[in-house]
N, C-alpha and C. Protein backbone atom coordinates (compact mmCIF):
# COMPACT_ATOMS: atom_id res chain seq x y z
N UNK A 1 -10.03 9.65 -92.63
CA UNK A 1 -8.91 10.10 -91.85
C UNK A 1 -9.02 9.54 -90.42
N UNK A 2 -8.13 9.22 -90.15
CA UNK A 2 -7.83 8.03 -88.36
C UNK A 2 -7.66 9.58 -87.17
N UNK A 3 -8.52 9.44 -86.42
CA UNK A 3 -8.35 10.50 -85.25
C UNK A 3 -7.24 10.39 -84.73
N UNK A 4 -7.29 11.52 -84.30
CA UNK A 4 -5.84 12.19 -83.72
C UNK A 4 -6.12 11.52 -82.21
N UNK A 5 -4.53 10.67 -81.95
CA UNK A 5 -4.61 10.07 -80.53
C UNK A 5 -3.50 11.03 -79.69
N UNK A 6 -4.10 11.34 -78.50
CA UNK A 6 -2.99 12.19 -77.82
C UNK A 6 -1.92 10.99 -76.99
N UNK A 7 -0.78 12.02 -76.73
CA UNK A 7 0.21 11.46 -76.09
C UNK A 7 0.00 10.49 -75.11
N UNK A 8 -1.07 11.27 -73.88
CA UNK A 8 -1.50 10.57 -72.55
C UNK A 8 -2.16 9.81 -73.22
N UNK A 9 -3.34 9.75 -74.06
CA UNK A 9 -3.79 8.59 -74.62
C UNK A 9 -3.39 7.46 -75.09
N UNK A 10 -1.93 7.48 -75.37
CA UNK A 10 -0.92 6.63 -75.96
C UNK A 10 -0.54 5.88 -74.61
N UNK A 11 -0.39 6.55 -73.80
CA UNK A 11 0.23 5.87 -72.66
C UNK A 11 -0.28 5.23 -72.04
N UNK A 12 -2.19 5.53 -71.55
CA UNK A 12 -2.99 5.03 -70.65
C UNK A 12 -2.73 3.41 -71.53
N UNK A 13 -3.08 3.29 -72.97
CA UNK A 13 -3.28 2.37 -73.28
C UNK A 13 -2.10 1.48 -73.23
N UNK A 14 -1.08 2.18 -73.28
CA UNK A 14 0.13 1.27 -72.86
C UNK A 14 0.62 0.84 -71.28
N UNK A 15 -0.25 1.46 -70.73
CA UNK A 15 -0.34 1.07 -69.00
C UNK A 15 -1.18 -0.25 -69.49
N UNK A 16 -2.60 -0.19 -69.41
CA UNK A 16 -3.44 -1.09 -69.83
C UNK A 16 -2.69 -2.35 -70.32
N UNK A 17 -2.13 -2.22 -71.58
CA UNK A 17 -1.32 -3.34 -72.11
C UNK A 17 -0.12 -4.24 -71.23
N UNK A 18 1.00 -3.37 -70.60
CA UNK A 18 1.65 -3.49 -69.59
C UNK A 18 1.58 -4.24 -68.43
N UNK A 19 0.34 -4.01 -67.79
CA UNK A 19 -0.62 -4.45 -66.62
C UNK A 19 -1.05 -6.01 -67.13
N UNK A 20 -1.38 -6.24 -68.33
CA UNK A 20 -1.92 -7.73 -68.62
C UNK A 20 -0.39 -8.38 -68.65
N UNK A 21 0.86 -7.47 -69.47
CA UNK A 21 1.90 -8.41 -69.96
C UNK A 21 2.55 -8.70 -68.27
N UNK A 22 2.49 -7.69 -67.45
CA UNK A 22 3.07 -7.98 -66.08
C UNK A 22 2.24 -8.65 -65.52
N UNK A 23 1.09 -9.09 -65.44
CA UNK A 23 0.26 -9.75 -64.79
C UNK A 23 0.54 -11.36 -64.80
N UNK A 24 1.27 -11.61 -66.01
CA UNK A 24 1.87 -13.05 -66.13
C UNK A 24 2.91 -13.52 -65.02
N UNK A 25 3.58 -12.29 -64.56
CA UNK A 25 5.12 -12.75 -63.43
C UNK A 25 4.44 -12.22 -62.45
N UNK A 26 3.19 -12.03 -62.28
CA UNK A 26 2.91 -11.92 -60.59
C UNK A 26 2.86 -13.66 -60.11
N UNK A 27 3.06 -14.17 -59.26
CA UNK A 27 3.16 -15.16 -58.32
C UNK A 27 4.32 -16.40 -58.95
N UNK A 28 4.70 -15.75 -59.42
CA UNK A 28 5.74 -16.37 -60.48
C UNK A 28 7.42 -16.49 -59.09
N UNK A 29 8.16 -16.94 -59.25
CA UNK A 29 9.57 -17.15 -58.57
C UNK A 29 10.69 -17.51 -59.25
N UNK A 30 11.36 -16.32 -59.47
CA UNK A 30 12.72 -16.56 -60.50
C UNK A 30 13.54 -16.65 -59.38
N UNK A 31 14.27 -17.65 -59.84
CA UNK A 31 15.69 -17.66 -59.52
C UNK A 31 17.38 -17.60 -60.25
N UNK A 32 17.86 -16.76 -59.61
CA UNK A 32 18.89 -16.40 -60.58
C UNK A 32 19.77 -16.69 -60.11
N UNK A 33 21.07 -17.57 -61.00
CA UNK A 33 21.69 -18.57 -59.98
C UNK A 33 23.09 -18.06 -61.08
N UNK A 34 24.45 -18.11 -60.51
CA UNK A 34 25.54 -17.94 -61.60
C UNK A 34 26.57 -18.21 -60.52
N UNK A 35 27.46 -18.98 -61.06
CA UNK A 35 28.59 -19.25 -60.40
C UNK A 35 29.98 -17.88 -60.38
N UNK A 36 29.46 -16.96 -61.01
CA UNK A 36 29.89 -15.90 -61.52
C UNK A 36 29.57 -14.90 -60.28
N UNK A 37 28.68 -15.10 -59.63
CA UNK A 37 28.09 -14.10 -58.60
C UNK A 37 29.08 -13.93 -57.34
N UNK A 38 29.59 -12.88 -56.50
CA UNK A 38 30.22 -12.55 -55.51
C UNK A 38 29.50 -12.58 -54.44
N UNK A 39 28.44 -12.10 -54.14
CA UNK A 39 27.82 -12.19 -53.32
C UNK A 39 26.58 -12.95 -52.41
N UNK A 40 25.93 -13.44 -53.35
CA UNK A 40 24.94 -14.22 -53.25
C UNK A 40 25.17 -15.56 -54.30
N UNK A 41 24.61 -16.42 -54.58
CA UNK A 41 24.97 -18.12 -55.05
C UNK A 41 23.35 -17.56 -56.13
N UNK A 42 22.64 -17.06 -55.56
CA UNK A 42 21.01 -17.02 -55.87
C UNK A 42 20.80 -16.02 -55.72
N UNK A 43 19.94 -15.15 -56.15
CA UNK A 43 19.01 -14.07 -56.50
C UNK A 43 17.32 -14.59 -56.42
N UNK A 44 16.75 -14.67 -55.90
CA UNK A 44 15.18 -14.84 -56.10
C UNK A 44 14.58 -13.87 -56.46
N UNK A 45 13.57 -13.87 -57.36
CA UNK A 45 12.94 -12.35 -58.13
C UNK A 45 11.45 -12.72 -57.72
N UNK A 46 10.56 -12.04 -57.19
CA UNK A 46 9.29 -11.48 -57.23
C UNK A 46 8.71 -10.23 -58.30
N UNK A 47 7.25 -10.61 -58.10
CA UNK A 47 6.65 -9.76 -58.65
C UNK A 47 5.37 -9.33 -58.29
N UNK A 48 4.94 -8.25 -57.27
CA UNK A 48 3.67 -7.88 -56.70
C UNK A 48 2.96 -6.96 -57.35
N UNK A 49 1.65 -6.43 -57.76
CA UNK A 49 1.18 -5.85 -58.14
C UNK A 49 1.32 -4.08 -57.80
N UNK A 50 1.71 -4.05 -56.39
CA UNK A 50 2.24 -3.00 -55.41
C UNK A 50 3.67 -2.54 -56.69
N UNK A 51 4.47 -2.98 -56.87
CA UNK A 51 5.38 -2.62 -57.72
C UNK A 51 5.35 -1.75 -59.04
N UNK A 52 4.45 -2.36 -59.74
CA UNK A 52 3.98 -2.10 -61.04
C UNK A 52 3.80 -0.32 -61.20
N UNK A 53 2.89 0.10 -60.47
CA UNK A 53 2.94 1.74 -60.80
C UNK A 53 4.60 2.36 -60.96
N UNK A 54 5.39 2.09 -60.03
CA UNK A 54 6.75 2.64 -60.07
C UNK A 54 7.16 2.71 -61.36
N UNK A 55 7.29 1.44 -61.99
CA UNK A 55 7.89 1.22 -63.14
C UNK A 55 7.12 1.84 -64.03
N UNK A 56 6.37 2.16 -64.46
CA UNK A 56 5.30 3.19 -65.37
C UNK A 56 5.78 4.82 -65.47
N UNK A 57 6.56 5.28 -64.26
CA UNK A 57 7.35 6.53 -63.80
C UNK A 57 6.26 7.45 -64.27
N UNK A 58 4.78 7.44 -64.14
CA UNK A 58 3.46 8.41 -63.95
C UNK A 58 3.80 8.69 -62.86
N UNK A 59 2.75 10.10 -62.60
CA UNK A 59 2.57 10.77 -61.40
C UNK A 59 1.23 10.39 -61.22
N UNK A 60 0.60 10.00 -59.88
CA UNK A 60 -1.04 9.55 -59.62
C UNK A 60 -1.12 9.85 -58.09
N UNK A 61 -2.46 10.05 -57.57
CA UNK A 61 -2.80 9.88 -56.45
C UNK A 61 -3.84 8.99 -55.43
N UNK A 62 -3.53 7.82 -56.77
CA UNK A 62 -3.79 6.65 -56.44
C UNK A 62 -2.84 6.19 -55.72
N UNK A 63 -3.41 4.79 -55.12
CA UNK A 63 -2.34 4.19 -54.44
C UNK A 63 -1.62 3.05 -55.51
N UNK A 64 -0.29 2.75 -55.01
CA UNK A 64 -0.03 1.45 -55.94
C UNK A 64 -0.53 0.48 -56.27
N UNK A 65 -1.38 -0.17 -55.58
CA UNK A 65 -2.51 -1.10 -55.81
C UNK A 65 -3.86 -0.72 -56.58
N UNK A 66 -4.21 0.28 -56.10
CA UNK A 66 -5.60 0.94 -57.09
C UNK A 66 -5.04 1.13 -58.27
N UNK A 67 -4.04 1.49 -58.34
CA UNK A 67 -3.45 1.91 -59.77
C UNK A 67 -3.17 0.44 -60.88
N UNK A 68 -2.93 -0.61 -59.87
CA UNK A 68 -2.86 -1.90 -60.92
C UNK A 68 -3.79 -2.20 -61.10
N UNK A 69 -4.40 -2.34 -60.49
CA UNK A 69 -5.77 -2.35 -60.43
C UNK A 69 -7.21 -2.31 -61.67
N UNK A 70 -7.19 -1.14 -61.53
CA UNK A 70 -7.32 -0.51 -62.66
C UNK A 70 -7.14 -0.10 -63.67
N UNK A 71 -5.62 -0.48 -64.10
CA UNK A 71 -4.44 -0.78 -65.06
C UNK A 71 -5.42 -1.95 -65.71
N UNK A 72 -5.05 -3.30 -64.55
CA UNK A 72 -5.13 -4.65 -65.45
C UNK A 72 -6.68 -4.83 -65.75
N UNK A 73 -7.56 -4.11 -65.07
CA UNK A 73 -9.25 -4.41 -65.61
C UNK A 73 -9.64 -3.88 -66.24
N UNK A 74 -8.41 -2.74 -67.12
CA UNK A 74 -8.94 -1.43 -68.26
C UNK A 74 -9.86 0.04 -67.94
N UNK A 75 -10.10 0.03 -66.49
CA UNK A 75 -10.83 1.11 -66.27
C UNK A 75 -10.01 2.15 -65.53
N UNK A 76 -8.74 2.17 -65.53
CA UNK A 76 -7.76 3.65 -65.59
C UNK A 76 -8.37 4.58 -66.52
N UNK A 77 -8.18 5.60 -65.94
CA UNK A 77 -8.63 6.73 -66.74
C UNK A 77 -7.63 8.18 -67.14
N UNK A 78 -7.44 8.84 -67.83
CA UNK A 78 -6.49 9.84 -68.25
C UNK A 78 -6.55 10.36 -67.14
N UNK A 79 -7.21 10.94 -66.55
CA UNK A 79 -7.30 11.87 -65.12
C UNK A 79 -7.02 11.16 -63.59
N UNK A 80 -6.40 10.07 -64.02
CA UNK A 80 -6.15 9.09 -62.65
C UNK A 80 -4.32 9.57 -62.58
N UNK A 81 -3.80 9.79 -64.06
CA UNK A 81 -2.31 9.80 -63.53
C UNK A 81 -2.18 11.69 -64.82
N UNK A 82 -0.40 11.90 -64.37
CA UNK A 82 -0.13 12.58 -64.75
C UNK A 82 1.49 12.27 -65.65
N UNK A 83 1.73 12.34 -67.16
CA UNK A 83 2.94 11.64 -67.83
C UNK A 83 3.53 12.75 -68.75
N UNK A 84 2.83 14.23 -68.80
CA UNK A 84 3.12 14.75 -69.95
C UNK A 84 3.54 16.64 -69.04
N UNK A 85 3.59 16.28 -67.56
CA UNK A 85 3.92 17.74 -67.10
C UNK A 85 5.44 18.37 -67.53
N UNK A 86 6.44 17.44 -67.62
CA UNK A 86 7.19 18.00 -68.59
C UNK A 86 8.06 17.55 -69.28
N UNK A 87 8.85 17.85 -70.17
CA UNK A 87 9.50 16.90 -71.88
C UNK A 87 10.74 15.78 -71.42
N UNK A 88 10.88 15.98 -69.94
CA UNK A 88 11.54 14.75 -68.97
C UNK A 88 11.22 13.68 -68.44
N UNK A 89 9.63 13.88 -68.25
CA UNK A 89 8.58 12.81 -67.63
C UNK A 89 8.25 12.14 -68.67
N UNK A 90 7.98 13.35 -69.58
CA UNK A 90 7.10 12.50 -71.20
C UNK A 90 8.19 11.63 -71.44
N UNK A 91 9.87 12.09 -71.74
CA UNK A 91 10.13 10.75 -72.40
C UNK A 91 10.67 9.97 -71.78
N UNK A 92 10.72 9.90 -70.17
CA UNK A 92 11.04 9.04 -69.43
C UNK A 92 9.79 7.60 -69.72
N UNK A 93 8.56 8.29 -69.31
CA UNK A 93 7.02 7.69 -69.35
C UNK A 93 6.85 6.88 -70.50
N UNK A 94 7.37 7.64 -71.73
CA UNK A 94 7.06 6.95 -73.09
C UNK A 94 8.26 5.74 -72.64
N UNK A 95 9.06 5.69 -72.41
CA UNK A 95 10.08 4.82 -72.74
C UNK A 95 10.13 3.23 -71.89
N UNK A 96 9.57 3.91 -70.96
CA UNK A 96 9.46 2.54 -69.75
C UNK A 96 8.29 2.03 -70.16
N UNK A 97 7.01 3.03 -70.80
CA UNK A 97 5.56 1.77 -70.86
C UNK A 97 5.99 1.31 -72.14
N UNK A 98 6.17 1.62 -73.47
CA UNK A 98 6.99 1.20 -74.61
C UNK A 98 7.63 -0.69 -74.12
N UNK A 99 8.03 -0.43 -73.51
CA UNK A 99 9.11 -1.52 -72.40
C UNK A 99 8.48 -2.45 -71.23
N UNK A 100 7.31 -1.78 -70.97
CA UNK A 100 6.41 -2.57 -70.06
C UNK A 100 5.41 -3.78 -70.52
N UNK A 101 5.62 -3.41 -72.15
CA UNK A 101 4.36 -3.91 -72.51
C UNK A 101 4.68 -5.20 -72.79
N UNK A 102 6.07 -5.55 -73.28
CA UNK A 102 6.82 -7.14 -73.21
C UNK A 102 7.22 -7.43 -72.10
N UNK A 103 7.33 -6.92 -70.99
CA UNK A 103 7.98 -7.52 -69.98
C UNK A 103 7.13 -9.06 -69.26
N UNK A 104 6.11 -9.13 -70.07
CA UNK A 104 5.75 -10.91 -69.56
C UNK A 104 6.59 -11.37 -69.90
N UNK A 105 7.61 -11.46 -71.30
CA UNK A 105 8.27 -12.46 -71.40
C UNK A 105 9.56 -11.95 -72.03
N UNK A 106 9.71 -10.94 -70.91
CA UNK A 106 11.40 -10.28 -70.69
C UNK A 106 12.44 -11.36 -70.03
N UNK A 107 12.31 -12.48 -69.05
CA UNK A 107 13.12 -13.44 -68.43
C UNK A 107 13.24 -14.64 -69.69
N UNK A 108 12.27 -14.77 -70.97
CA UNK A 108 12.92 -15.68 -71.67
C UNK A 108 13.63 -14.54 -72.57
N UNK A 109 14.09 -13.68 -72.80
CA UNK A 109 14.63 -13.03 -73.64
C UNK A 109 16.11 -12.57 -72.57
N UNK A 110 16.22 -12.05 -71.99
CA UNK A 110 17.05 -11.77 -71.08
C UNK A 110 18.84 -12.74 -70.99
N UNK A 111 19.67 -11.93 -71.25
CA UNK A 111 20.81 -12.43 -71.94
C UNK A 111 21.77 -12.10 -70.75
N UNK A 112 21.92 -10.84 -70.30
CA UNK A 112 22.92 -10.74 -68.85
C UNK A 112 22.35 -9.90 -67.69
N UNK A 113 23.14 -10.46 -66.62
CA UNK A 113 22.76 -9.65 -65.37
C UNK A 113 24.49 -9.05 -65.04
N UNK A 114 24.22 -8.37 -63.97
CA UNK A 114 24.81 -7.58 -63.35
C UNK A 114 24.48 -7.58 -61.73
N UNK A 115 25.52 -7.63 -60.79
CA UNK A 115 25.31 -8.21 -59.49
C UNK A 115 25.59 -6.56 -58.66
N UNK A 116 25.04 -6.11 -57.91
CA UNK A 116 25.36 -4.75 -57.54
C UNK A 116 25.37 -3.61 -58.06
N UNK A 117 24.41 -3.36 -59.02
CA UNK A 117 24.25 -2.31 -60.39
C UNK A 117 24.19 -1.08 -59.94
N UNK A 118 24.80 -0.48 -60.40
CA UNK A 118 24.28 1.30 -60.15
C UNK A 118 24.28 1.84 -61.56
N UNK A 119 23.66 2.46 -61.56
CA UNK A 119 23.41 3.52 -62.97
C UNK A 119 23.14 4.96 -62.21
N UNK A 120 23.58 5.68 -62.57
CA UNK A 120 23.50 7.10 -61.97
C UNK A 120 23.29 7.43 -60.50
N UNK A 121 21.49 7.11 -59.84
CA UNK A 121 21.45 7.63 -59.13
C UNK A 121 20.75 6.32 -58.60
N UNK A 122 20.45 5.19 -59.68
CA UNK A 122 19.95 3.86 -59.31
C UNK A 122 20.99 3.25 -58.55
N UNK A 123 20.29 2.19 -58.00
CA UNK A 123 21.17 1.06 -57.28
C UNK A 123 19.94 0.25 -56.63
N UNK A 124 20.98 -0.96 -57.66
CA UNK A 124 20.37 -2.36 -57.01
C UNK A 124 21.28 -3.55 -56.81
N UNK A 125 20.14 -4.42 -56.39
CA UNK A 125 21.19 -5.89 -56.21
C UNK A 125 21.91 -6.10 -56.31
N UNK A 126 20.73 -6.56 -57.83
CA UNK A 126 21.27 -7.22 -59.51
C UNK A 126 20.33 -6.37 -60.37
N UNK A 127 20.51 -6.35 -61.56
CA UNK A 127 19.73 -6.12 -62.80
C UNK A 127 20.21 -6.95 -63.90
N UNK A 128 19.09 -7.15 -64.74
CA UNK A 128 19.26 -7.96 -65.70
C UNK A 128 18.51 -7.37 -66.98
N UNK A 129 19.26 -7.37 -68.08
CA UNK A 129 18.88 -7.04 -69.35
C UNK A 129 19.20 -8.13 -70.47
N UNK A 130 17.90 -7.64 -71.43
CA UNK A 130 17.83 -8.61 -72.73
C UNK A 130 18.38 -7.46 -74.34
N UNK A 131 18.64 -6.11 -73.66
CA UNK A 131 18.96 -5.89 -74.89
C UNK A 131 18.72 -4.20 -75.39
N UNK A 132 17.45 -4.22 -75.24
CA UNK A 132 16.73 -3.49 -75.31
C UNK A 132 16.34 -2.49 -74.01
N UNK A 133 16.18 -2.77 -72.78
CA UNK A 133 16.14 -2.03 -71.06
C UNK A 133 16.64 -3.03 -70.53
N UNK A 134 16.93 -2.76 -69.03
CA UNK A 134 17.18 -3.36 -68.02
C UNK A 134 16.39 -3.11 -66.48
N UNK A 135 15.68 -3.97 -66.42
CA UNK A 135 15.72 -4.06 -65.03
C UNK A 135 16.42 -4.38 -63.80
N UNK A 136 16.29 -3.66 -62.89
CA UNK A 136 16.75 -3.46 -61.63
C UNK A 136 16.44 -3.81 -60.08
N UNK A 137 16.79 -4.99 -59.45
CA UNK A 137 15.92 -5.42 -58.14
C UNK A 137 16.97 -4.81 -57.07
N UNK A 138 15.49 -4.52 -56.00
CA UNK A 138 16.12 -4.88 -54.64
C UNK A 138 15.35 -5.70 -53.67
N UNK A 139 16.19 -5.47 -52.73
CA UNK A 139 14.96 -6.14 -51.61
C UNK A 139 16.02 -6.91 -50.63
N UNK A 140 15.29 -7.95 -49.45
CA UNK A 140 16.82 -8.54 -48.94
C UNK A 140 16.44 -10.05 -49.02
N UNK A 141 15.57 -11.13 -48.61
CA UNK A 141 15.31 -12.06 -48.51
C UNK A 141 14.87 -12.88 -50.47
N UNK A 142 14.05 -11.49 -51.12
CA UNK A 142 13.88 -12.01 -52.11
C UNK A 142 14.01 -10.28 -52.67
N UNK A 143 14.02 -10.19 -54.22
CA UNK A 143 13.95 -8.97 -54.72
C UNK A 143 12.60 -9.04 -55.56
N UNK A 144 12.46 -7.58 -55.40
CA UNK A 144 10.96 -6.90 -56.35
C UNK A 144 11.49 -5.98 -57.12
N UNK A 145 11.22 -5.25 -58.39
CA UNK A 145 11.93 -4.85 -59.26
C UNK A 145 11.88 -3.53 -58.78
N UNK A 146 12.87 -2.89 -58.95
CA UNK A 146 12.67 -1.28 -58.46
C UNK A 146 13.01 0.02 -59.44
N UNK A 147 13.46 -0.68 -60.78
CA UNK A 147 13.28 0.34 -61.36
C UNK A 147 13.61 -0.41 -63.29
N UNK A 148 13.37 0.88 -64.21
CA UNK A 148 13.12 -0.04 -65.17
C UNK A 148 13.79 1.23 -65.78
N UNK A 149 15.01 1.05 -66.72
CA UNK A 149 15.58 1.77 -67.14
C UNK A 149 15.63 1.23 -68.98
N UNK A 150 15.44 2.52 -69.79
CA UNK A 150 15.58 2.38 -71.13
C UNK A 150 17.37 1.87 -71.60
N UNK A 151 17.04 1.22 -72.28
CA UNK A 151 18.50 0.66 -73.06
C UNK A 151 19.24 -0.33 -72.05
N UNK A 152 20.43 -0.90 -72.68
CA UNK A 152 21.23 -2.32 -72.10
C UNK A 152 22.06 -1.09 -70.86
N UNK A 153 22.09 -1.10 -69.87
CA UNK A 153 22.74 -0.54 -68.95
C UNK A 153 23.88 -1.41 -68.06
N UNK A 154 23.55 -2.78 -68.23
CA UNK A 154 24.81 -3.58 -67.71
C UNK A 154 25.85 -3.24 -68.29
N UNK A 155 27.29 -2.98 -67.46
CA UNK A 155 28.50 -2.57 -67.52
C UNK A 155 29.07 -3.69 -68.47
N UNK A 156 29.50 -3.57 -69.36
CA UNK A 156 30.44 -4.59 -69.60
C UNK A 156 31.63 -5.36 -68.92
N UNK A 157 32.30 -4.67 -68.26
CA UNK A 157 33.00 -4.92 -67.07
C UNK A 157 32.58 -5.75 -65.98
N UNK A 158 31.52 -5.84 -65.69
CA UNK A 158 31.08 -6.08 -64.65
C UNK A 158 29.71 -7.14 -65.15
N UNK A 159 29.05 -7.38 -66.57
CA UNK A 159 28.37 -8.37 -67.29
C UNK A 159 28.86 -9.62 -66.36
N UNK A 160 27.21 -10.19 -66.10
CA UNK A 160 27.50 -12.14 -66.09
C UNK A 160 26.73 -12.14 -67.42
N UNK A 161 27.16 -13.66 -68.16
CA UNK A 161 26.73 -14.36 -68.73
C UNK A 161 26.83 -15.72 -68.74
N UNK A 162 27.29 -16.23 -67.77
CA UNK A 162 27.24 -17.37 -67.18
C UNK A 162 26.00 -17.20 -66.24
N UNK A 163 25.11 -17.51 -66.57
CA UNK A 163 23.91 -17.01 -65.23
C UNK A 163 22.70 -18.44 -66.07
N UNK A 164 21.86 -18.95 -64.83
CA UNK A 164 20.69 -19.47 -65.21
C UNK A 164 19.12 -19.05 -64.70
N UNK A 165 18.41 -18.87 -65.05
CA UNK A 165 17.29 -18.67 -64.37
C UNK A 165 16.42 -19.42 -64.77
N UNK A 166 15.79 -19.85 -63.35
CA UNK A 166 14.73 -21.04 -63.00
C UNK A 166 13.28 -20.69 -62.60
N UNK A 167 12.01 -20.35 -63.83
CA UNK A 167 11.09 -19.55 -63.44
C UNK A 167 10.13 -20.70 -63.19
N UNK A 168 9.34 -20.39 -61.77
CA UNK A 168 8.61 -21.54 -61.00
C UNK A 168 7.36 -20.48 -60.87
């Protein structure tokens, strides 16, 4: 019989996993270019290690950096964060690391953006989705991702698909 894995246990290891697949678009430079765009011609996308805890939507009292940290070298520990205080966090938590764990190679999959996105209480730039979540940037000179939402959330209305991105 296969031991019983708990919830948080499910997750640490999907932080862990997450942390290597995001570790690919750190120093990385997208550019997101669409003749479709109102506001900007270009979008430039970053990716800092400082970012990474957000998108995980744990509670920790680590800092953002200790927390990648220790993410990408495997020595996070259950008692470093908090994902299961209540049945809002849990399936917020489950849903974004679920989603974290491909995001190395979420920009070759990635089908439309959206220029000025809001979703509820979000707001960004742009966001761009492949299908499955969407991410969400802000920032002003270049964007860092600021939030990572389950399911295709680009408006149809408001969809580019005329868009290119140029990852350097």
């Amino acid at each position: 019989m296969e031991p019983i894995i708990s919830f948080k246990e499910r997750i640490l290891s999907g932080i862990i996993a997450g942390a290597l697949s995001y570790s690919s678009l750190i120093g990385k430079r997208i550019a997101v270019r669409s003749p479709s765009f109102k506001i900007r011609s270009e979008y430039v996308l970053r990716f800092f290690p400082r970012n990474y805890l957000h998108l995980t939507g744990v509670l920790t009292t680590l800092s953002s950096m200790d927390f990648y940290s220790k993410a990408l070298d495997g020595s996070l520990s259950l008692s470093d964060f908090d994902c299961d205080s209540t049945p809002a966090l849990k399936g917020t938590v489950r849903c974004k690391v679920r989603n974290l764990q491909n995001i190395g190679t979420f920009f070759e999959r990635a089908t439309k953006v959206e220029e000025d996105f809001s979703s509820g209480s979000v707001r960004c730039k742009i966001a761009t989705s492949e299908g499955t979540y969407t991410l969400g940037f802000t920032g002003t000179s270049f964007l860092v991702p600021n939030t990572l939402l389950n399911k295709d959330k680009i408006r149809e209305m408001k969809q580019i698909v005329d868009f290119e991105m140029i990852i350097q």
